[in-house]
C-alpha atoms as a PDB file:
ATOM      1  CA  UNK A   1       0.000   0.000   0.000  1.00  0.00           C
ATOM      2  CA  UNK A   2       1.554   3.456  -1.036  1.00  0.00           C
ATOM      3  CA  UNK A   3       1.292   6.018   1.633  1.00  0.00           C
ATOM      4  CA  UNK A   4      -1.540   8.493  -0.765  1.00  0.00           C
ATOM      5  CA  UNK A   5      -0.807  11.542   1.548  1.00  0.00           C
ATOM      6  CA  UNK A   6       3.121  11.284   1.180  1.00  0.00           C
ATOM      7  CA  UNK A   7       3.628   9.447  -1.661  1.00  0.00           C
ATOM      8  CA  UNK A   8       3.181  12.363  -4.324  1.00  0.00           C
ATOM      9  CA  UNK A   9       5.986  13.809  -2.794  1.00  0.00           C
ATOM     10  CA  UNK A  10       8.382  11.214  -2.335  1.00  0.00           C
ATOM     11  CA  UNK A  11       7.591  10.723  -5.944  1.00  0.00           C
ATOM     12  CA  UNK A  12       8.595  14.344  -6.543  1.00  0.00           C
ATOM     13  CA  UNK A  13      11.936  14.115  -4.421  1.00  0.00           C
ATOM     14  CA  UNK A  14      12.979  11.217  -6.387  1.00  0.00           C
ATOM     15  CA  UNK A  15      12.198  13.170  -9.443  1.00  0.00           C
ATOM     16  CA  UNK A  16      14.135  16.077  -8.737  1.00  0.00           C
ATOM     17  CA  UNK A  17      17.026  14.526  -7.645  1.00  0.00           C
ATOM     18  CA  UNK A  18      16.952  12.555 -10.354  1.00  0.00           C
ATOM     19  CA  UNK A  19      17.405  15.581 -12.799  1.00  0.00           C
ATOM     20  CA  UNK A  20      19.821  17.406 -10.822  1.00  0.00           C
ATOM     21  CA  UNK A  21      21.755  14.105 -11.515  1.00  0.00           C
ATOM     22  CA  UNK A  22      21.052  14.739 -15.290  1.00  0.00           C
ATOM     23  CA  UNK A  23      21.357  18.468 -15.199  1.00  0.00           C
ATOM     24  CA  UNK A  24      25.037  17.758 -13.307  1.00  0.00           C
ATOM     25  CA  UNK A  25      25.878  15.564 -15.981  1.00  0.00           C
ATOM     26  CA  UNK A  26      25.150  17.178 -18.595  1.00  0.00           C
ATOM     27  CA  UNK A  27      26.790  19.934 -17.196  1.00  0.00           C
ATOM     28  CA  UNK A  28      30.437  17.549 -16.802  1.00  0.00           C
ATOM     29  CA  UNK A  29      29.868  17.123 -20.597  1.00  0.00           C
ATOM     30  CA  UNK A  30      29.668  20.622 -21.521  1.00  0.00           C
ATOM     31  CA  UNK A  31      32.202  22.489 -18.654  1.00  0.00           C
ATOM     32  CA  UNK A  32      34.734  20.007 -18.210  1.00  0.00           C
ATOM     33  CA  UNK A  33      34.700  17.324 -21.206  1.00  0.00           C
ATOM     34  CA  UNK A  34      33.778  20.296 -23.038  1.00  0.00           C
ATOM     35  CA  UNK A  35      31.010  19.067 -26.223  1.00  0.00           C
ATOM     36  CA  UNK A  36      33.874  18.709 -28.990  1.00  0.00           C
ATOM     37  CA  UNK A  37      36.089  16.567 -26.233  1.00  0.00           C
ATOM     38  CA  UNK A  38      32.646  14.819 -25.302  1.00  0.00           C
ATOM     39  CA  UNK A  39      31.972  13.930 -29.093  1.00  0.00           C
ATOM     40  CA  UNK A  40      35.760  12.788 -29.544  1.00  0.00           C
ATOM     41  CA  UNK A  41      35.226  10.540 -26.892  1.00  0.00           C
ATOM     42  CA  UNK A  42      31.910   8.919 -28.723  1.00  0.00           C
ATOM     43  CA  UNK A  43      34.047   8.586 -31.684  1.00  0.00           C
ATOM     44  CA  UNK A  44      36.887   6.554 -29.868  1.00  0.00           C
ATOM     45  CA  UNK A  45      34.181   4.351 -28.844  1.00  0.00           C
ATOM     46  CA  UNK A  46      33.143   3.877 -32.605  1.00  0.00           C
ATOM     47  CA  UNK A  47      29.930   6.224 -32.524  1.00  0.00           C
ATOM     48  CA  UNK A  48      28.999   8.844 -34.138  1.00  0.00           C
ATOM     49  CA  UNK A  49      30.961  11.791 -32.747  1.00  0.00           C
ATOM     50  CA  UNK A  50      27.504  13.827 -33.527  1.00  0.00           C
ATOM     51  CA  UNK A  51      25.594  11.570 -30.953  1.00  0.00           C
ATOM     52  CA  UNK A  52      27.198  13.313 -28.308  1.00  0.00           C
ATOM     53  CA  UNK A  53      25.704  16.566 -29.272  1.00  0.00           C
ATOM     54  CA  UNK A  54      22.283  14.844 -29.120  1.00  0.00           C
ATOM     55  CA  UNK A  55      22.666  12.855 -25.623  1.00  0.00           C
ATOM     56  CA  UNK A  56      23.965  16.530 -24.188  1.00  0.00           C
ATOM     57  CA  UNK A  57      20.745  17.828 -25.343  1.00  0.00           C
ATOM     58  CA  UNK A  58      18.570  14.745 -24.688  1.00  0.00           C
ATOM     59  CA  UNK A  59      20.124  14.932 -20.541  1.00  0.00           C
ATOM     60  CA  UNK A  60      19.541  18.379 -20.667  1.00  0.00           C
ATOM     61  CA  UNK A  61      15.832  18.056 -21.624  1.00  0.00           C
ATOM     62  CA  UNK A  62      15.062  15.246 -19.421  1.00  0.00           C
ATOM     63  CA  UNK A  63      16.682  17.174 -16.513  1.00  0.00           C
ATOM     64  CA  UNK A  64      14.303  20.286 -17.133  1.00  0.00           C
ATOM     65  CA  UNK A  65      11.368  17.898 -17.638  1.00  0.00           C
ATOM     66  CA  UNK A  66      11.868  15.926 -14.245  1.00  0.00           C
ATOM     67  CA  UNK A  67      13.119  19.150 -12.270  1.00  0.00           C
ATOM     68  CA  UNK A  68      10.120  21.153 -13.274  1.00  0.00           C
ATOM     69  CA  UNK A  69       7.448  18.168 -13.554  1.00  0.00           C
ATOM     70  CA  UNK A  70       7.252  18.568 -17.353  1.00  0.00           C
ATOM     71  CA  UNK A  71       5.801  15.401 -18.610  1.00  0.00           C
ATOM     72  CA  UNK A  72       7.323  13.327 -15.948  1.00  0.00           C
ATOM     73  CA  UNK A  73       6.411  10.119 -15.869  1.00  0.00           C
ATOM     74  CA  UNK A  74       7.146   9.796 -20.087  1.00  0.00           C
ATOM     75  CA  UNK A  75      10.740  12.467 -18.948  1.00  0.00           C
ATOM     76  CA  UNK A  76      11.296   9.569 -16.945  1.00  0.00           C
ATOM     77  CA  UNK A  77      10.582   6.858 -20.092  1.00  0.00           C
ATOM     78  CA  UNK A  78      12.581   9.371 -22.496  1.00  0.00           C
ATOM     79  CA  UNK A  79      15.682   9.534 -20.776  1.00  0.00           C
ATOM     80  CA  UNK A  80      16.345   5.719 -20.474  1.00  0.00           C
ATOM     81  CA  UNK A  81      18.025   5.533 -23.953  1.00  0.00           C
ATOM     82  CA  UNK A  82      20.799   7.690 -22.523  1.00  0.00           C
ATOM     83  CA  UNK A  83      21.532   5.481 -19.455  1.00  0.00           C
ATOM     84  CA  UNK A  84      21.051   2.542 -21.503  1.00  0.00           C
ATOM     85  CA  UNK A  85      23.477   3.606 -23.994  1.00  0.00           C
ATOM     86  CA  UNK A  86      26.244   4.329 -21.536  1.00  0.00           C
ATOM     87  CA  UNK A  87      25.793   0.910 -19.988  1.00  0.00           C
ATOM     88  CA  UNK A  88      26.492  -0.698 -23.318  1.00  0.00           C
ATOM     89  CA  UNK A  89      28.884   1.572 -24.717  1.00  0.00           C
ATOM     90  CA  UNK A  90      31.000   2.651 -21.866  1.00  0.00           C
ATOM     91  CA  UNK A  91      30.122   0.255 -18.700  1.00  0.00           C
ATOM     92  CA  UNK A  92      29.367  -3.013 -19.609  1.00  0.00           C
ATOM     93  CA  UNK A  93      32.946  -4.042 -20.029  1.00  0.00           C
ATOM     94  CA  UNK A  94      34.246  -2.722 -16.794  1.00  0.00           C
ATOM     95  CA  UNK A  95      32.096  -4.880 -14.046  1.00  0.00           C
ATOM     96  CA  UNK A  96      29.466  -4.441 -12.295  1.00  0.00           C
ATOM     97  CA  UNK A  97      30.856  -2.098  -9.809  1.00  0.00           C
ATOM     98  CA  UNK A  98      30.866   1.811 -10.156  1.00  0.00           C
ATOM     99  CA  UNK A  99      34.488   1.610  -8.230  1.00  0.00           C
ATOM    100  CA  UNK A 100      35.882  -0.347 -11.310  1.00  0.00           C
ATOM    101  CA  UNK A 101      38.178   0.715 -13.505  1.00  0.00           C
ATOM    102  CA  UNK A 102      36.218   2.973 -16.344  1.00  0.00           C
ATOM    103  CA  UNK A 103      33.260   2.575 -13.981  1.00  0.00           C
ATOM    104  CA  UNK A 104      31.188  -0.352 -14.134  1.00  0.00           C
ATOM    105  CA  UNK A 105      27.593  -0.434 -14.947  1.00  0.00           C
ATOM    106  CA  UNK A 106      26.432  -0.445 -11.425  1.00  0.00           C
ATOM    107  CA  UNK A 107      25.015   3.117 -11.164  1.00  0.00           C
ATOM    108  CA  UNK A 108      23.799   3.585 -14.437  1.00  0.00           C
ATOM    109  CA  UNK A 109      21.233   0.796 -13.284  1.00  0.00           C
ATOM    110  CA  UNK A 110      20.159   2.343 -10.317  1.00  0.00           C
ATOM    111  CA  UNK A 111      19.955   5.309 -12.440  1.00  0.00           C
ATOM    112  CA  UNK A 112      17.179   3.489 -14.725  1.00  0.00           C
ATOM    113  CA  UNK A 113      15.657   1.400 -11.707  1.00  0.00           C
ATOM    114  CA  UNK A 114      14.804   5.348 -10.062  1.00  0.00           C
ATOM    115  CA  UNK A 115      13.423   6.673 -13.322  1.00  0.00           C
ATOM    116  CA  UNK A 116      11.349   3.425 -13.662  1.00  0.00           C
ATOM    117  CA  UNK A 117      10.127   3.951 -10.477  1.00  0.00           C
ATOM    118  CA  UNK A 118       8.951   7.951 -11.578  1.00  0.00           C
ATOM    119  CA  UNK A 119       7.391   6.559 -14.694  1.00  0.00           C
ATOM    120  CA  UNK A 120       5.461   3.615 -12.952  1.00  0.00           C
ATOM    121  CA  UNK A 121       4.030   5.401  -9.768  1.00  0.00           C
ATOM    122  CA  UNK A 122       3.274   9.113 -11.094  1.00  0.00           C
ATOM    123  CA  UNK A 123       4.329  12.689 -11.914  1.00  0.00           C
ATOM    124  CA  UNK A 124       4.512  13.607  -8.205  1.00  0.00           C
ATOM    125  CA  UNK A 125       4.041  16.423  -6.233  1.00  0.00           C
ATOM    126  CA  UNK A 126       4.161  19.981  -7.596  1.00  0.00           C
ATOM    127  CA  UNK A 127       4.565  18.610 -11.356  1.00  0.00           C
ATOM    128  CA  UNK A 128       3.798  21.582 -13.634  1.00  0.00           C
ATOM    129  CA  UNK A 129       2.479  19.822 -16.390  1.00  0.00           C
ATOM    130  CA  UNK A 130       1.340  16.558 -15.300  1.00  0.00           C
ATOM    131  CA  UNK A 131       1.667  13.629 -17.744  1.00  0.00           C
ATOM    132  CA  UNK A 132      -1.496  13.205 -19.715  1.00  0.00           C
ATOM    133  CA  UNK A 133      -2.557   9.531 -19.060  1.00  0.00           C
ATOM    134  CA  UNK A 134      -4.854   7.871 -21.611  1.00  0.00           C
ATOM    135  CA  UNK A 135      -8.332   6.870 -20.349  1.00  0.00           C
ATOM    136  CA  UNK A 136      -8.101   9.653 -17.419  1.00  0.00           C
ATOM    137  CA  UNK A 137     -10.563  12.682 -17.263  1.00  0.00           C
ATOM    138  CA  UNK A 138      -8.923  15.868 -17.375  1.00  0.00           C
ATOM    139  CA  UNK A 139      -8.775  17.497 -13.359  1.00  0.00           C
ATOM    140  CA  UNK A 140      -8.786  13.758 -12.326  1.00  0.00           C
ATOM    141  CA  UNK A 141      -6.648  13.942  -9.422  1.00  0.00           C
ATOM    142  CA  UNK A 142      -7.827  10.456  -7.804  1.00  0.00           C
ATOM    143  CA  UNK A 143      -4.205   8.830  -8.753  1.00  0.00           C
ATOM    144  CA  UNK A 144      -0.909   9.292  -6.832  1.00  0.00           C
ATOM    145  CA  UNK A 145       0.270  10.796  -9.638  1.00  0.00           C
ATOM    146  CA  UNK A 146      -0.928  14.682  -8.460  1.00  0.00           C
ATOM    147  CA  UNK A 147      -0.574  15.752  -4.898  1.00  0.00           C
ATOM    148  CA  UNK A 148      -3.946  15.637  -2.794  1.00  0.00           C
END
């Protein structure tokens, strides 16, 4: 049984964090990587150096989305492709564990179990545009997904 009254706000905590995670890594690939170094690193791995325009972007989108409650629950959906593609590009190969050399895959995972979590159990608290769900009235605020 989820907790109805607190629920919609642990939802939105997990949410936010979550793209302040994004929004911090997209931020590594842009201030420190800098994009051109970030794309010359995709094409070492044998990807299109133009890809890592496109995942900046994607990160940064998905950490506006989930920060602000844009669309969160499909945010959430959205920015798996990005995690998924580091796990198989980048982590796979080094282990399980984070601590690894070249960092295993270990937190990119919990990275995807957290946003499956958003995109199964709602939008959360204080979402400002909630994600439409099909077969729900509009103002139906009956599910966990909007704060009571």
């Amino acid at each position: 049984m989820i907790d109805t009254r607190t629920g919609p706000y642990a939802i939105f905590g997990l949410r936010f964090v979550l793209g302040l995670l994004f929004l911090a890594h997209a931020g590594l690939k842009i201030f420190v990587f800098t994009p051109a170094g970030t794309a010359q690193f995709f094409g070492s791995l044998g990807l299109p150096p133009a890809l890592a325009y496109v995942a900046i972007l994607w990160e940064l989108a998905a950490a506006v989305a989930l920060i602000l409650g844009v669309w969160p629950r499909l945010a959430a959906l959205a920015a798996l492709p990005v995690l998924l593609g580091a796990i198989i590009s980048v982590h796979w190969h080094a282990g399980f564990f984070f601590t690894n050399p070249n960092g295993g895959w270990e937190y990119p995972a919990l990275w995807i179990v957290g946003l499956l979590v958003v995109a199964a159990t709602g939008d959360g608290a204080l979402a400002l545009v909630p994600t439409p769900l099909p077969g729900a009235a509009n103002g139906d605020r009956r599910h966990l997904s909007h704060a009571a």
